[in-house]
Every structure is written in C-alpha cells, then in structure tokens.
Protein backbone atom coordinates (compact mmCIF):
# COMPACT_ATOMS: atom_id res chain seq x y z
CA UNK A 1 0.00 0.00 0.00
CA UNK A 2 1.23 3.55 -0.70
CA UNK A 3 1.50 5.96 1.86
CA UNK A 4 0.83 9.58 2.43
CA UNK A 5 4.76 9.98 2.34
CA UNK A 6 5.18 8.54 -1.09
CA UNK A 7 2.24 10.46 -3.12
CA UNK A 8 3.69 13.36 -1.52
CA UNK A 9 7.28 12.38 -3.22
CA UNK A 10 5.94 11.28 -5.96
CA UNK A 11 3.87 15.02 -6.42
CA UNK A 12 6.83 16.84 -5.83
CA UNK A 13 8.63 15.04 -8.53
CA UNK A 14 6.36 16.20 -11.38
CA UNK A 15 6.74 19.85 -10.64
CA UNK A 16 5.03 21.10 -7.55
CA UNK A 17 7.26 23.61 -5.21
CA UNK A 18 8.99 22.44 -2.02
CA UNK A 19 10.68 23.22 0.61
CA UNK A 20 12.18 26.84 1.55
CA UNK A 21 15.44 28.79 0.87
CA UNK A 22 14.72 31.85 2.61
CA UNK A 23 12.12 33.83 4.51
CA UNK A 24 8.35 33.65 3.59
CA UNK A 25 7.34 37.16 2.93
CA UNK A 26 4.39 37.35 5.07
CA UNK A 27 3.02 40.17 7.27
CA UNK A 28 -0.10 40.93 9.00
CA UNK A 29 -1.97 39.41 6.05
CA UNK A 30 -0.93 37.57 2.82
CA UNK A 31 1.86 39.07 0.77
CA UNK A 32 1.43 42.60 2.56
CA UNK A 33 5.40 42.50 3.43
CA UNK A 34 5.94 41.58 -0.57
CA UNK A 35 3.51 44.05 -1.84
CA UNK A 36 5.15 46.50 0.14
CA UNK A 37 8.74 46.11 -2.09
CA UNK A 38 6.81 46.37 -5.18
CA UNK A 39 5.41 49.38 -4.22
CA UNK A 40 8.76 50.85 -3.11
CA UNK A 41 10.08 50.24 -6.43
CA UNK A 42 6.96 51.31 -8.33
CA UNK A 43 7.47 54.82 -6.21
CA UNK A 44 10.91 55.23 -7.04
CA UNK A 45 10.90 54.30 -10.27
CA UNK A 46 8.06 56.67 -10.96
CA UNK A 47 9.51 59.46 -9.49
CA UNK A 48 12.55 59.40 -11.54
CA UNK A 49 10.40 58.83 -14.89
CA UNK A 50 8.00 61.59 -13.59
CA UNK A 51 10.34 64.21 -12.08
CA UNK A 52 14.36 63.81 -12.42
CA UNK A 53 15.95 66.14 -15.17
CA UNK A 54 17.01 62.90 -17.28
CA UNK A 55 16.80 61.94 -21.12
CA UNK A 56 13.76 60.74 -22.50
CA UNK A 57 15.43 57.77 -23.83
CA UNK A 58 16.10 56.85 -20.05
CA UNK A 59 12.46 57.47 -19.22
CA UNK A 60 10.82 55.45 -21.62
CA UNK A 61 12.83 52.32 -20.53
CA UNK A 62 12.27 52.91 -16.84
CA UNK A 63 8.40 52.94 -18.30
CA UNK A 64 8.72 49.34 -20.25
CA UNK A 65 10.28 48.18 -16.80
CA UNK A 66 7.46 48.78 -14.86
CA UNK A 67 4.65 48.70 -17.47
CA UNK A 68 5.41 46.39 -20.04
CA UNK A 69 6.23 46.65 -23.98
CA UNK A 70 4.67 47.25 -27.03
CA UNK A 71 4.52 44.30 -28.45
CA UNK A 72 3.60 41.96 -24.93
CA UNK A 73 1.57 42.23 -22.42
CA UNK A 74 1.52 46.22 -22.07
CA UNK A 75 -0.54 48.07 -19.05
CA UNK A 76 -1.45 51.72 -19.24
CA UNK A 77 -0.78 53.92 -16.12
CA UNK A 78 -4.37 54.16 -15.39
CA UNK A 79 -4.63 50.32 -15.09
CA UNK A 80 -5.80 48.61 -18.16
CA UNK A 81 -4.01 46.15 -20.34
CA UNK A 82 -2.73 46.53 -23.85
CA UNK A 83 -2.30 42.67 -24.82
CA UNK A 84 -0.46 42.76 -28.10
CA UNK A 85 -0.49 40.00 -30.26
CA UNK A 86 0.86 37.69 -27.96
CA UNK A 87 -2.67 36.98 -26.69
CA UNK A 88 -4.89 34.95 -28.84
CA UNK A 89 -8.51 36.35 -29.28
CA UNK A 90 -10.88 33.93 -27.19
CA UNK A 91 -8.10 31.79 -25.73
CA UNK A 92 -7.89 31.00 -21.87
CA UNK A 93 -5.32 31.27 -20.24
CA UNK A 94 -4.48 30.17 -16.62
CA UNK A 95 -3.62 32.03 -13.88
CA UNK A 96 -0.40 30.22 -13.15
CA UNK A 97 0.67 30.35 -16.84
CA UNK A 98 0.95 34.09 -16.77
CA UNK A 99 2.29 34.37 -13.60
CA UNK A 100 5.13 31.90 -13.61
CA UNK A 101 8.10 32.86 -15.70
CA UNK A 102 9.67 29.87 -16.95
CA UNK A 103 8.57 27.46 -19.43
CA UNK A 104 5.99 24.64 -18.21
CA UNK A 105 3.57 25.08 -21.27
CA UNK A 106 4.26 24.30 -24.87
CA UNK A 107 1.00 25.13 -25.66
CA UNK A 108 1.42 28.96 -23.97
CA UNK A 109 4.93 29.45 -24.63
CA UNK A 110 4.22 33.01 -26.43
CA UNK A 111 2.65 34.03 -22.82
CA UNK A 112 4.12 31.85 -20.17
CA UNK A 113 4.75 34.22 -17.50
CA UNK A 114 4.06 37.22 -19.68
CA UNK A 115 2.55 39.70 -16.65
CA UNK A 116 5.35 39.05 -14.58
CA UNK A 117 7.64 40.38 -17.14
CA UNK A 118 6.98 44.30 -15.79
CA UNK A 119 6.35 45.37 -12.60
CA UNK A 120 2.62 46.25 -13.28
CA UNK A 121 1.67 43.03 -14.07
CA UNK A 122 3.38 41.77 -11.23
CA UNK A 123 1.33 44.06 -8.63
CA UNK A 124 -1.55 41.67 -10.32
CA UNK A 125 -0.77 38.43 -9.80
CA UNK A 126 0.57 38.69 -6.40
CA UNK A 127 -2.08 40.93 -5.58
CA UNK A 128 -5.58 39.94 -6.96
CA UNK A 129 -7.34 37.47 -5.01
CA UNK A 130 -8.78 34.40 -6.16
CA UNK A 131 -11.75 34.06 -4.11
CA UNK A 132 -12.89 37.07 -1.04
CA UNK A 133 -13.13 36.19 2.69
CA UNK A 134 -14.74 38.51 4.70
CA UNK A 135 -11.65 37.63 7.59
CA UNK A 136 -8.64 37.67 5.08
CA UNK A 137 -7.00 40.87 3.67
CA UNK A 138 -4.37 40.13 0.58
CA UNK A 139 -1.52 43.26 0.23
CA UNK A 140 -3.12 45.08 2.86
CA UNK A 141 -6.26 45.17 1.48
CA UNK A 142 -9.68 43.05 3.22
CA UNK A 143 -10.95 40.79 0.51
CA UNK A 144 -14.67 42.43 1.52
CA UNK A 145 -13.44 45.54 0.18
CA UNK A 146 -12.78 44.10 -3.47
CA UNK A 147 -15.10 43.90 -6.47
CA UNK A 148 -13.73 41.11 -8.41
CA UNK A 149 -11.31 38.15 -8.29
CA UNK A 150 -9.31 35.77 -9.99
CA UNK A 151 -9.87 32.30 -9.79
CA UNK A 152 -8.36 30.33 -13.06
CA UNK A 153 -8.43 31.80 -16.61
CA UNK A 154 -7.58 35.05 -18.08
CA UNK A 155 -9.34 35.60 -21.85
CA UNK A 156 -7.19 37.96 -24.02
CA UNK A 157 -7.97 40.92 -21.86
CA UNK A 158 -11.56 41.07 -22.13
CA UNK A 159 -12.35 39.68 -19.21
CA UNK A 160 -9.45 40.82 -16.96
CA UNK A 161 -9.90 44.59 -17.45
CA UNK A 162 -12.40 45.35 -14.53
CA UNK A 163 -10.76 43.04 -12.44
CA UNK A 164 -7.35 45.18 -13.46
CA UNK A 165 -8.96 48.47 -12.39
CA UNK A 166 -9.58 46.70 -8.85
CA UNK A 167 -6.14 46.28 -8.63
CA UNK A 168 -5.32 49.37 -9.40
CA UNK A 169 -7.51 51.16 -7.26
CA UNK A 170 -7.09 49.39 -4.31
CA UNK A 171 -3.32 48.28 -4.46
CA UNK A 172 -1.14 49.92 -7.43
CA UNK A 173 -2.54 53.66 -7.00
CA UNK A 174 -1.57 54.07 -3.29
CA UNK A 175 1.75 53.94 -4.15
CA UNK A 176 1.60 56.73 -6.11
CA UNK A 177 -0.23 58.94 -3.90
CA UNK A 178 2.64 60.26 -2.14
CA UNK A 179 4.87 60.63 -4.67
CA UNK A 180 7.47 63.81 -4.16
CA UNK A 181 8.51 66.18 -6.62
CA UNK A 182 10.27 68.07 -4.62
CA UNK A 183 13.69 66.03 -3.57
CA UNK A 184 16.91 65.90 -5.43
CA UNK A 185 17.55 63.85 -8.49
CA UNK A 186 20.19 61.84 -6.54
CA UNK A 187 17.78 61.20 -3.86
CA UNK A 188 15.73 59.71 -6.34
CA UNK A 189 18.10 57.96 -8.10
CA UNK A 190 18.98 56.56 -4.67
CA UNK A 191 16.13 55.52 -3.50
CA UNK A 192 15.40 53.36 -6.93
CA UNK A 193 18.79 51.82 -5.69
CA UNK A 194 17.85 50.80 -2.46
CA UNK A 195 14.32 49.34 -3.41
CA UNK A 196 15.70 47.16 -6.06
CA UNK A 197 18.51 45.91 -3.45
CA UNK A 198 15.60 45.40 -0.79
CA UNK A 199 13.37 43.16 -3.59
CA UNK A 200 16.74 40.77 -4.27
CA UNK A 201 17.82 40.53 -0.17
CA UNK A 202 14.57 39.20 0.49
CA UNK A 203 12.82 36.95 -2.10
CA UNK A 204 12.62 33.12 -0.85
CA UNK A 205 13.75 30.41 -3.30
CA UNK A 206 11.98 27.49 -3.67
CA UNK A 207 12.42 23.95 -5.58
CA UNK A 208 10.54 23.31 -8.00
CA UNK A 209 11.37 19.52 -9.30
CA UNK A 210 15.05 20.26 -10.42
CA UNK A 211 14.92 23.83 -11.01
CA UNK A 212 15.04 26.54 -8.17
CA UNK A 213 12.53 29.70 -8.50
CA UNK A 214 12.39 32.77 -7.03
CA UNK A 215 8.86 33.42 -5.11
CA UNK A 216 6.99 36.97 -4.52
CA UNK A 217 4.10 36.26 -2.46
CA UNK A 218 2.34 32.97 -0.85
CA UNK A 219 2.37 29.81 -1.79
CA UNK A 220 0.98 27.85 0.73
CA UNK A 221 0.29 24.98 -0.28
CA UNK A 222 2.87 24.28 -2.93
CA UNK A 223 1.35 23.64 -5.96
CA UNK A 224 2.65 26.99 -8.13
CA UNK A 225 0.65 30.45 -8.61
CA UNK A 226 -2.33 28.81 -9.71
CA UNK A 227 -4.35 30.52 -7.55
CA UNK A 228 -6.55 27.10 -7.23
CA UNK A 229 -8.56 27.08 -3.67
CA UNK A 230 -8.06 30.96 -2.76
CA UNK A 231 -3.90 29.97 -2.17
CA UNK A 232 -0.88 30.18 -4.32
CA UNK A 233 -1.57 33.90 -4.76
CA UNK A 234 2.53 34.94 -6.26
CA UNK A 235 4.81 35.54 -8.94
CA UNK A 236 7.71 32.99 -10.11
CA UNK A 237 10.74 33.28 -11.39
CA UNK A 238 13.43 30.63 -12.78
CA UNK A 239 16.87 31.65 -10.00
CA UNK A 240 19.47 33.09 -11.68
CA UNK A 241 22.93 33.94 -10.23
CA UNK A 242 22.86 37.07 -8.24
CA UNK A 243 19.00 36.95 -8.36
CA UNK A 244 18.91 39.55 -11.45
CA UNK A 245 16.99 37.15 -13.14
CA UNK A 246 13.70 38.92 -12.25
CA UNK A 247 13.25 40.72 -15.74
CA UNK A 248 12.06 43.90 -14.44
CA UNK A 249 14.22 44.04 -11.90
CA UNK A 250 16.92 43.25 -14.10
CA UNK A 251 15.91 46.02 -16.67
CA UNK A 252 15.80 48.78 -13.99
CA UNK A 253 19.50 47.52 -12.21
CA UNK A 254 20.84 48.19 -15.58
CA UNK A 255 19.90 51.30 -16.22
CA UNK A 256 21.06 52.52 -12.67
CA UNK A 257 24.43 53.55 -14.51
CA UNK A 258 23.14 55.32 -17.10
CA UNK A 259 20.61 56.85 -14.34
CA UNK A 260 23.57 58.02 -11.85
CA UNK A 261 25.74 59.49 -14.53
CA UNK A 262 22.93 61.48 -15.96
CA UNK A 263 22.62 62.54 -12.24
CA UNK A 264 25.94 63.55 -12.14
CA UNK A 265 26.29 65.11 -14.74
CA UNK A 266 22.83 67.12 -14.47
CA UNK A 267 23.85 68.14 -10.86
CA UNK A 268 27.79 69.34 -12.02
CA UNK A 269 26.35 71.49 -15.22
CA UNK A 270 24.04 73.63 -12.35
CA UNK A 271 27.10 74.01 -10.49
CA UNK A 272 28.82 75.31 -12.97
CA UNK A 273 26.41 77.69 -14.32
CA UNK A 274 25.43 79.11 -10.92
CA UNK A 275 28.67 79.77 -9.62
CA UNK A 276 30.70 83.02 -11.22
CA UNK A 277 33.96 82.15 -11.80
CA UNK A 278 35.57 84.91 -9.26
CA UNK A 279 32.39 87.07 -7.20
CA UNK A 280 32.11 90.88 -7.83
CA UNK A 281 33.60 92.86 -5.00
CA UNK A 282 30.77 93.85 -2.70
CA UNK A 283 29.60 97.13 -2.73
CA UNK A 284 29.73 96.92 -6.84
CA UNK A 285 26.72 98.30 -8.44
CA UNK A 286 24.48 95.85 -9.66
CA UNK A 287 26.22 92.97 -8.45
CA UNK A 288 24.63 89.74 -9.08
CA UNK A 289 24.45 87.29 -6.00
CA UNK A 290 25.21 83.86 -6.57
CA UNK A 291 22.09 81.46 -6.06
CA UNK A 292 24.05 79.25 -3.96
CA UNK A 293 26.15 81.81 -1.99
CA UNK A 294 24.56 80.62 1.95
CA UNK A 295 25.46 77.25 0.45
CA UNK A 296 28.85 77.35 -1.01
CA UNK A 297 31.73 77.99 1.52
CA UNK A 298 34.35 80.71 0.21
CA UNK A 299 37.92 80.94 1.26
CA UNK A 300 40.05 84.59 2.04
CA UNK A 301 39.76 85.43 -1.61
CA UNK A 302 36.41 84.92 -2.23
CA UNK A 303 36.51 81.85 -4.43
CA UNK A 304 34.27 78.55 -3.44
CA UNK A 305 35.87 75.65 -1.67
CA UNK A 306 35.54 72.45 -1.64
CA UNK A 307 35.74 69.73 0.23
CA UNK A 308 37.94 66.91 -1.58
CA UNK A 309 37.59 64.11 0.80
CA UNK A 310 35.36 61.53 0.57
CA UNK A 311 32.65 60.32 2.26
CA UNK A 312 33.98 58.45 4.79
CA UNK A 313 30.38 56.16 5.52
CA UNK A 314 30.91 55.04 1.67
CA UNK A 315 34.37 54.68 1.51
CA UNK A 316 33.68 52.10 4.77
CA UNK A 317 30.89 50.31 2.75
CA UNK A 318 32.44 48.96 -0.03
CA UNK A 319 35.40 48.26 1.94
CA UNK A 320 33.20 46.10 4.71
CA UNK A 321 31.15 44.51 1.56
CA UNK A 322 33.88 43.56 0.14
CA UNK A 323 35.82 42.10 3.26
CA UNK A 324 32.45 39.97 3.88
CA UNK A 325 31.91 38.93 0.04
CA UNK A 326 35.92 37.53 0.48
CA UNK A 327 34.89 35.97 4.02
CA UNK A 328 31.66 34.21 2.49
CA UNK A 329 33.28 32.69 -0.75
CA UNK A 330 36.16 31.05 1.60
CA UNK A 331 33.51 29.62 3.61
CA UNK A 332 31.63 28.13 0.64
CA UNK A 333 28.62 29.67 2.13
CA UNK A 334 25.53 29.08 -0.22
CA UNK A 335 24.06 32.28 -1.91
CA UNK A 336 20.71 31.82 -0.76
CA UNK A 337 22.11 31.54 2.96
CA UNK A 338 24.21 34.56 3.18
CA UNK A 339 21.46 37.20 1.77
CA UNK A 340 21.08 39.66 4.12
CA UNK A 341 16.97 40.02 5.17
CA UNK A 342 15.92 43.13 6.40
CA UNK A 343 12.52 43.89 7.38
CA UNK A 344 10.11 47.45 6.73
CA UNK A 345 10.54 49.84 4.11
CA UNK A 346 14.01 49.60 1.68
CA UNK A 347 14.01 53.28 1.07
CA UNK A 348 16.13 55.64 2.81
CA UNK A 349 16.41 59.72 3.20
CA UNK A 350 20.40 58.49 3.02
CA UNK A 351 22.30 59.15 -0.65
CA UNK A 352 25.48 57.57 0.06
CA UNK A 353 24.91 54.44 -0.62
CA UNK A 354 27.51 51.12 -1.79
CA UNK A 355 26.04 51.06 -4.97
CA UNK A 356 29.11 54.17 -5.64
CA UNK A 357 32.20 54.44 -5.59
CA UNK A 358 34.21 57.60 -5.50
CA UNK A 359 36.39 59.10 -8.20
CA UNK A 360 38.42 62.13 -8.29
CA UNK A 361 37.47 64.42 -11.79
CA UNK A 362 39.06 66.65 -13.24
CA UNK A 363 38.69 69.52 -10.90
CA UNK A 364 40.27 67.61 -8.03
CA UNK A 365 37.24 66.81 -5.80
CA UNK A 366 36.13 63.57 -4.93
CA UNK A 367 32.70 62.23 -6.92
CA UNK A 368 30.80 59.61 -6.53
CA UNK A 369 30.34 57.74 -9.91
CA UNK A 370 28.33 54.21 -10.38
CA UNK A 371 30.96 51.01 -11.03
C-alpha cells in the first residue's frame, strides 16, 4: 500500500514547489510584506520617470520596466491592459501560466509568464485574489473591500480589465499617492537603488522539481501560482545567479548607470552655471548674487571651496562589503544563505549608498560615480 509519504514524493517530482530557501514574505496578512517592495520600487521608479531632469530615452525604458512593452503584455498607467499579439482572441489562459516565468507550457509558450515580465503586471498576480473572505486581507487590502477576483483563466484581456482596475484602485494607485517632486535627483536615483537591493535581499527560493525559483508572495500549499482554492496567490521566477533574473528588476538595475551618470552630470552642469567664476567685490553696483552663496563655503579670496575628501560612511561600505563577500566565498557559504533580510521599508532619506564608488574628476574633488 502507498503511503501519504510517497504520493507526496511522488507530487513533488512532477513539478510542484517544495521546501524553503529563505524567509516567507508574510506580514499581518498575505503578501502585505511583498507588496510592500513592489510598491517601493513602483514609487521610485516613478519618481525618476515623472520628475528627475534625465533623457527621454532613459524614461521610456524605466516605463517598459514597470509597465510592459509594445509588443507583450503592455498596461497603461491608469490600469488597463494593452495585450499585443501575444494573446490569442478567445483563448484561456491560466492564472499560473501568466504568472510563472519559466517554461511549463508548450501550448502557452508566447505568454508563459508574460505579466510578470513588468512590474505592473506583477502588482496583479501577487495581488488579486482568487476568491474574497470577509476575515482575510491580501496586500493590505480586506478581501470584503474588493469587487472582483481571480480564480483560473484570463481571456485575451476582455475579461481581466475590470478586475485590473480593482487592482489598481485598491493596491497599485496608493503607491503613487505620495509621490514627491520636490527632492533631489540623486535622492531619487537613490532611492530606486535601495528598493531594487531590498526586492533581491529578500525573495525566498523554492524547488521546483530540479529547477530553483524565485517566489513573490504565498504559496501555501505548494502547488505553483495557480491561484486554485483561494492559495498560491505569487509571482515565479526561474533563479538566476545574483537573483537579477527577475526581468524587471533586471531592466531597472541596468539602467542605474546610465541613471547616476545622468545625475551627475545634471547636478555638475548647475554648479557650474550658478557659480561666477571669481564674485564681484561687494559694494559693486548691480552685483549679481550667486544662487548658492549661503550654500557654497568661500575661502580669504572669495573663491568657493571644496571639500575633496570623501565620504567616509561610503568609503567604509564597499570596503566592509567587500571584506564579507571575500569571508563568504572562503567559507563556501551558499548564496541563498548569506542574503542579508531586512525587514520594513528599503528606502532611505540616506544618498550615500555602496552602490558608488568615489572618483576624483578633473577639478580635483572627490565624486561619486556608479561602477
């Protein structure tokens, strides 16, 4: 006779998650810890699209990041979805073959795990519930309080529209409600930094037959994001080596050079066009004041200093990541094991951050330039 034990092998041999890698991201109800470093990233990378001085070019990838492209599964910032043509016309499609990004479908292969492929799409499936319970609440919303939910199949867009304006009302828009206009492009830039860094610290790997995935949100009971019985309410990922594998993720991380530099440069040109050269001597009429002059120390003869040392909290950073990077690869440590998991909000009012280095330019002072 077979025992429990050996259907439950034999399950997790055709394909069904087990076991745990890391930390479950769970909170005071399901995936409100998770939804919480989508949101984070959503802010920041909105607020650099929406508000830093930087090229359009840079913009519109930061916007097929977090809302999709063209040609796939493509939402609009007011929450609908723009399917493409990778969608056929009357088709169903299952919840877990949208929402899972790695091949497990022939039959789907032009959609397999096409919503998870922005950051959009990924507020959906880790945040629309399959069924409502008065008693539950799903990324810090209470089921009672939504319209619709999401059970099994998802028909070219027609269907999932109203549903998507749920989401978006409920979940997606709050994180957009206090966006600020008012910091500092590095800030910004920062901050976009730090959220990405918080999403690959704490995402749990899971097994999944022979592969290892990367999990955003509940699975509970191990059977993918199929959503089947009100559970498995996530986003998957095939693992990758130093969990870039996340495609949005990965698409915003690699624009955080281009980002910085345009920083840079953005903040050095204002500088240099606000400062004169050598001030007027006071008492000259009409003598312009420099915009930055209760900002800008000057030295005996008038002309700006400035301060050529480096930060000494970043200099310290790299040198104490690096020192524990050497300590972990003697130790043979496991990846997954030695990710740091922090807990609460990844975003900081703090600008120096490891992610720079410092460099000296050409006018002597230190700067701090991405590697």
């Amino acid at each position: 006779m077979i025992n429990i034990a050996t259907l439950l092998l034999i399950w997790i041999g055709v394909g069904t998650w087990s076991g745990d890698c890391g930390v479950v991201l769970r909170a005071s109800g399901y995936n409100e810890a998770v939804s919480t470093l989508l949101c984070d990233v959503f802010k920041a990378a909105e607020a650099v699209r929406k508000h830093a001085n930087v090229t359009e070019e840079l913009k519109d990838k930061i916007k097929v990041a977090v809302y999709g492209p063209s040609y796939g599964a493509q939402f609009t910032e007011d929450g609908r979805l723009s399917s493409g043509n990778r969608f056929i016309s009357g088709t169903q499609y299952g919840r877990q073959t949208v929402c899972e990004y790695y091949n497990r479908s022939t039959r789907a292969i032009r959609v397999n795990g096409a919503f998870v492929e922005n950051l959009f799409g990924t507020f959906v499936c880790v945040c629309t519930p399959a069924v409502t319970s008065r008693n539950e609440t799903l990324c810090g919303v209470l089921h009672g309080e939504r319209k619709r939910t999401w059970l099994g199949n998802f028909n070219g867009g027609r269907v999932g529209n109203a549903l998507l304006q749920d989401v978006w009302q409920n979940v997606i828009s709050k994180c957009t409600s206090d966006l600020k206009n008012h910091e500092d492009d590095m800030t910004r830039a920062s901050k976009l930094y730090l959220a990405l860094a918080a999403v690959r610290n704490q995402i749990p790997i899971r097994r999944a037959g022979e592969k290892l995935l990367y999990v955003l949100g509940d699975a509970r009971d191990l059977r993918g994001c199929s959503g089947r019985d009100g559970k498995d309410i996530c986003a998957a990922y095939e693992y990758a080596l130093t969990k870039w594998g996340i495609p949005w993720v990965k698409n915003l991380h690699n624009l955080l050079p281009e980002l910085f530099t345009q920083v840079d440069n953005t903040t050095e040109t204002k500088i240099e066009h606000t400062v004169p050269s050598r001030p007027l001597a006071p008492g000259t009429p009409h003598s312009p004041q420099s915009p930055l002059s209760r900002e800008v120390p000057m030295d005996e003869e008038g002309e700006p200093t400035v301060n050529e040392e480096p930060p000494g909290d970043v200099e310290n950073a790299v040198a104490v990541r690096g020192s524990e990077t050497q300590n972990r690869e003697s130790a043979g440590e496991p990846l997954e094991e030695t990710v740091k998991r922090s807990e609460g909000s990844p975003t900081s009012q703090r600008t120096d951050i490891p992610y720079l280095s410092t460099d000296i330019h050409k006018g002597g002072s230190s700067r701090a330039k991405p590697q």
